[in-house]
Protein backbone atom coordinates (compact mmCIF):
# COMPACT_ATOMS: atom_id res chain seq x y z
CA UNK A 1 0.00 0.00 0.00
CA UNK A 2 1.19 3.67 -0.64
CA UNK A 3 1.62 6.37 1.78
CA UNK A 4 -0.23 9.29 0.85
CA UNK A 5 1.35 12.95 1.83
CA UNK A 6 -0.52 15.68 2.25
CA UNK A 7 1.06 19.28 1.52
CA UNK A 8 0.13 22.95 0.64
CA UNK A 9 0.64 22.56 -3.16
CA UNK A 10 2.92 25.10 -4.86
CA UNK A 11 3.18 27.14 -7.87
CA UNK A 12 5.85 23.98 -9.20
CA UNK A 13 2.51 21.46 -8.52
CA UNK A 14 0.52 23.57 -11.27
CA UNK A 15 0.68 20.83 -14.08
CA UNK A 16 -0.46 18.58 -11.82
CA UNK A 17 -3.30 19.88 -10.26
CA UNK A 18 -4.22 21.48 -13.86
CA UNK A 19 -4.81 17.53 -14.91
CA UNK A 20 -6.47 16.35 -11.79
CA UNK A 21 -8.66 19.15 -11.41
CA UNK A 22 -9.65 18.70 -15.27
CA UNK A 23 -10.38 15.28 -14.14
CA UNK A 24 -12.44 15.98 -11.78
CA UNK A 25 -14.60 18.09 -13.48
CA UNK A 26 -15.30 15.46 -15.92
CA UNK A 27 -15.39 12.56 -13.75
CA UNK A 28 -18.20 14.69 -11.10
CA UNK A 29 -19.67 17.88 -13.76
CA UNK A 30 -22.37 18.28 -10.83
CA UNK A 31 -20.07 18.59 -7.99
CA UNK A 32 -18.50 21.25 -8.84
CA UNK A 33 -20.17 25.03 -10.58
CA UNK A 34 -17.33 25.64 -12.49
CA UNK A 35 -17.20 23.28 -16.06
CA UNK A 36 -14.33 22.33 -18.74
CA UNK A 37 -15.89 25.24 -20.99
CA UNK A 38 -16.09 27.86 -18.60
CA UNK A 39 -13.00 27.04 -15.44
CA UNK A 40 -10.59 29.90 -15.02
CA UNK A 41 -8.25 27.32 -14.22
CA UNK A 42 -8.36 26.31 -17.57
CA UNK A 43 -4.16 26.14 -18.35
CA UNK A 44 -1.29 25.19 -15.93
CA UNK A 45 -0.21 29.04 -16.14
CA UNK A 46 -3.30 29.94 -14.72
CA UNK A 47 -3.21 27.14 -12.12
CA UNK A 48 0.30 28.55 -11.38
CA UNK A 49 -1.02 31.81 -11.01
CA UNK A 50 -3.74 30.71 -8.41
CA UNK A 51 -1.35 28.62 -6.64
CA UNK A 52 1.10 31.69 -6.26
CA UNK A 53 -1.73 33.52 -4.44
CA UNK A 54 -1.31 34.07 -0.79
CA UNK A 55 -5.06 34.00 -0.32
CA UNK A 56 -6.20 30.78 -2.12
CA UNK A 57 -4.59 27.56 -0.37
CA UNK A 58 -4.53 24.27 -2.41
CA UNK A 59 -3.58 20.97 0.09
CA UNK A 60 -2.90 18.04 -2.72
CA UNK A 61 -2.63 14.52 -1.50
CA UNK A 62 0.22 12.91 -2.81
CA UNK A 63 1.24 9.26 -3.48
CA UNK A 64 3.69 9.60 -6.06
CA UNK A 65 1.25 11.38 -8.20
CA UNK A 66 -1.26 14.20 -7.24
CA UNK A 67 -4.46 11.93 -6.25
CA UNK A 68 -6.37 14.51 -3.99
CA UNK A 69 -7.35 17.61 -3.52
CA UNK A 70 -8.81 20.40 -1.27
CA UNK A 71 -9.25 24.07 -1.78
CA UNK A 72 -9.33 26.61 1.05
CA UNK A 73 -9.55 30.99 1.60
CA UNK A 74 -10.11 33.16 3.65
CA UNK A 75 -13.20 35.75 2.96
CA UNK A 76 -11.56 38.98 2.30
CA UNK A 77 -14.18 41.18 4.08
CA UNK A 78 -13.51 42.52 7.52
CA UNK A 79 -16.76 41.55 8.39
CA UNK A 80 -16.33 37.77 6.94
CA UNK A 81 -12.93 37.69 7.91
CA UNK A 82 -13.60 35.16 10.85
CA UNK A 83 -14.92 32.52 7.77
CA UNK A 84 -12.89 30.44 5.35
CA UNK A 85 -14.04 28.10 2.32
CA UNK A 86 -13.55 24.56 1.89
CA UNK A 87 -13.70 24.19 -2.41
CA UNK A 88 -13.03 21.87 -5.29
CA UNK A 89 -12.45 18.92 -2.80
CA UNK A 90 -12.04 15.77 -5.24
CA UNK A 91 -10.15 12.58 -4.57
CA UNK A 92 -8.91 10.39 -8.11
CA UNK A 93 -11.31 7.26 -7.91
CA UNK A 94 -8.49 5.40 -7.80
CA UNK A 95 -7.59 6.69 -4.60
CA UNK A 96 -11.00 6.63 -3.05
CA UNK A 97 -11.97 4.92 -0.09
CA UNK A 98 -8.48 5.04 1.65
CA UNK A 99 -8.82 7.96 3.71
CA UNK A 100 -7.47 10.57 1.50
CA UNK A 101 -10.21 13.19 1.53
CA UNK A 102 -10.04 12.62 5.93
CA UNK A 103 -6.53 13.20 5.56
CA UNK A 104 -7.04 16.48 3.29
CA UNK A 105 -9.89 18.17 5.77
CA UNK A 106 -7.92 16.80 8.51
CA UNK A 107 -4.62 18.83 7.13
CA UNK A 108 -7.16 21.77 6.79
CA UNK A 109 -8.70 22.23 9.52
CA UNK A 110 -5.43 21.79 11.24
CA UNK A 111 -4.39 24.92 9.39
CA UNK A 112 -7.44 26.93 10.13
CA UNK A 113 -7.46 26.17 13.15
CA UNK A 114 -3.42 27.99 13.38
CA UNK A 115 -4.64 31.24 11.23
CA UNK A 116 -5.82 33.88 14.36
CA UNK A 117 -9.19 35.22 13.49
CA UNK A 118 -10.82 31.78 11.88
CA UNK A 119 -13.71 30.96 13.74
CA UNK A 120 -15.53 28.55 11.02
CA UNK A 121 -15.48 26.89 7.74
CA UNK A 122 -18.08 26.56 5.01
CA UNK A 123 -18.69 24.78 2.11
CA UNK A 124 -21.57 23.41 -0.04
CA UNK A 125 -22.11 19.57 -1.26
CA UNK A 126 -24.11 19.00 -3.83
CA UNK A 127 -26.89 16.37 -3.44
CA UNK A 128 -25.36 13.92 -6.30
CA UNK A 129 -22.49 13.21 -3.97
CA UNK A 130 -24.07 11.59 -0.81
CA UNK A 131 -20.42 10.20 -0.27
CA UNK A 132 -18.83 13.78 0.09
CA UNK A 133 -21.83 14.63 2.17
CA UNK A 134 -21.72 11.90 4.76
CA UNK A 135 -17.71 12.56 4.88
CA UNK A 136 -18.31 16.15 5.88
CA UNK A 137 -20.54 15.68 8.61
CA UNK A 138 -18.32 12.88 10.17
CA UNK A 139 -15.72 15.87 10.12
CA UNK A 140 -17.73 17.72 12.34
CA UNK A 141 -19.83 20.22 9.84
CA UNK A 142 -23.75 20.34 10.04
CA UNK A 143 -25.74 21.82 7.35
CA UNK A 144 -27.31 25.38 7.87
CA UNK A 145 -29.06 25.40 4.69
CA UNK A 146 -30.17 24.11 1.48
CA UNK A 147 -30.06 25.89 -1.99
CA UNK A 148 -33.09 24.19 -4.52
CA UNK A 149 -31.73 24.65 -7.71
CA UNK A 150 -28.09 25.72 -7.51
CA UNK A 151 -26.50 24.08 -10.23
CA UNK A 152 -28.48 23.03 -13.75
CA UNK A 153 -26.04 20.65 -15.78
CA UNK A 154 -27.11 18.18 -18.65
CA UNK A 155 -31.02 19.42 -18.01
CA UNK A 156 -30.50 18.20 -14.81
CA UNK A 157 -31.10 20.56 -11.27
CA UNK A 158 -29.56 20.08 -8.19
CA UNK A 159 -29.82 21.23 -4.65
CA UNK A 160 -26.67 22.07 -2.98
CA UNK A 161 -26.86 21.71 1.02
CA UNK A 162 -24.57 24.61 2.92
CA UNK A 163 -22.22 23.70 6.20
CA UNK A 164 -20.38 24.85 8.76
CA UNK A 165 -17.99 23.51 11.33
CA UNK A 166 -17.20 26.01 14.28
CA UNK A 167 -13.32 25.87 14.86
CA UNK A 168 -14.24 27.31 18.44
């Protein structure tokens, strides 16, 4: 079996996550709102761009190739500032179902919980991915609320459920 590292990704893991985030946007289209048509992380340059950002965090899970993973920031608001996002979490299915997306949110939180100021994290699952959903929760986040209709892919509609896990 493989050991799987996780790390903050850097601007040198851009052709990486460029492929695996491709991947998952074909392997799960209504996971995730952004698409292969429209993603502005559509090139490794751009991916190399957002990874140079101080603001948007990127922990990959790592067995020799990129496999997982996990996209955090802070809101930039003063009045936010106490929140930060959990996005575009997606483990390889070839990697699935050994504890890499636990590792990922555990590596998160972890660093949330080090950042002064975070008091919470949010994200939004997507009712096609009861998986993700059931993951979450055993992480500690609850759902506050539910959005009917928040993503429309192949004249399909989906509800998208909202959570939060207090770092407090």
């Amino acid at each position: 079996m493989t050991t799987t590292q996780v790390r903050l990704l850097v601007p040198d893991d851009a052709e990486s996550l460029f492929h695996l985030r491709r991947a998952a946007l074909l392997d799960s289209p209504l996971a995730f709102s952004a698409s292969p048509e429209d993603d502005r992380y559509s090139s490794p340059e751009a991916v190399r761009t957002q990874l140079g950002e101080s603001q948007a965090l990127v922990f990959g899970a790592l067995n020799g190739n990129l496999v997982g993973m996990l996209g955090m920031y802070r809101l930039p608001q003063i009045k936010t500032a106490h929140i930060a996002m959990i996005w575009g979490v997606f483990v390889a299915p070839s990697a699935r179902g050994q504890g890499v997306a636990a590792q990922l949110f555990e590596a998160a939180i972890a660093h949330a919980r080090a950042v002064p100021g975070i008091a919470s994290l949010q994200l939004s699952v997507n009712e096609t991915t009861p998986g993700a959903r059931r993951l979450y929760e055993r992480m500690g986040f609850r759902v506050w609320g539910v959005e009917p209709d928040a993503l429309r892919a192949n004249g399909r509609s989906t509800s998208e459920a909202h959570m939060s896990l207090s770092l407090n």
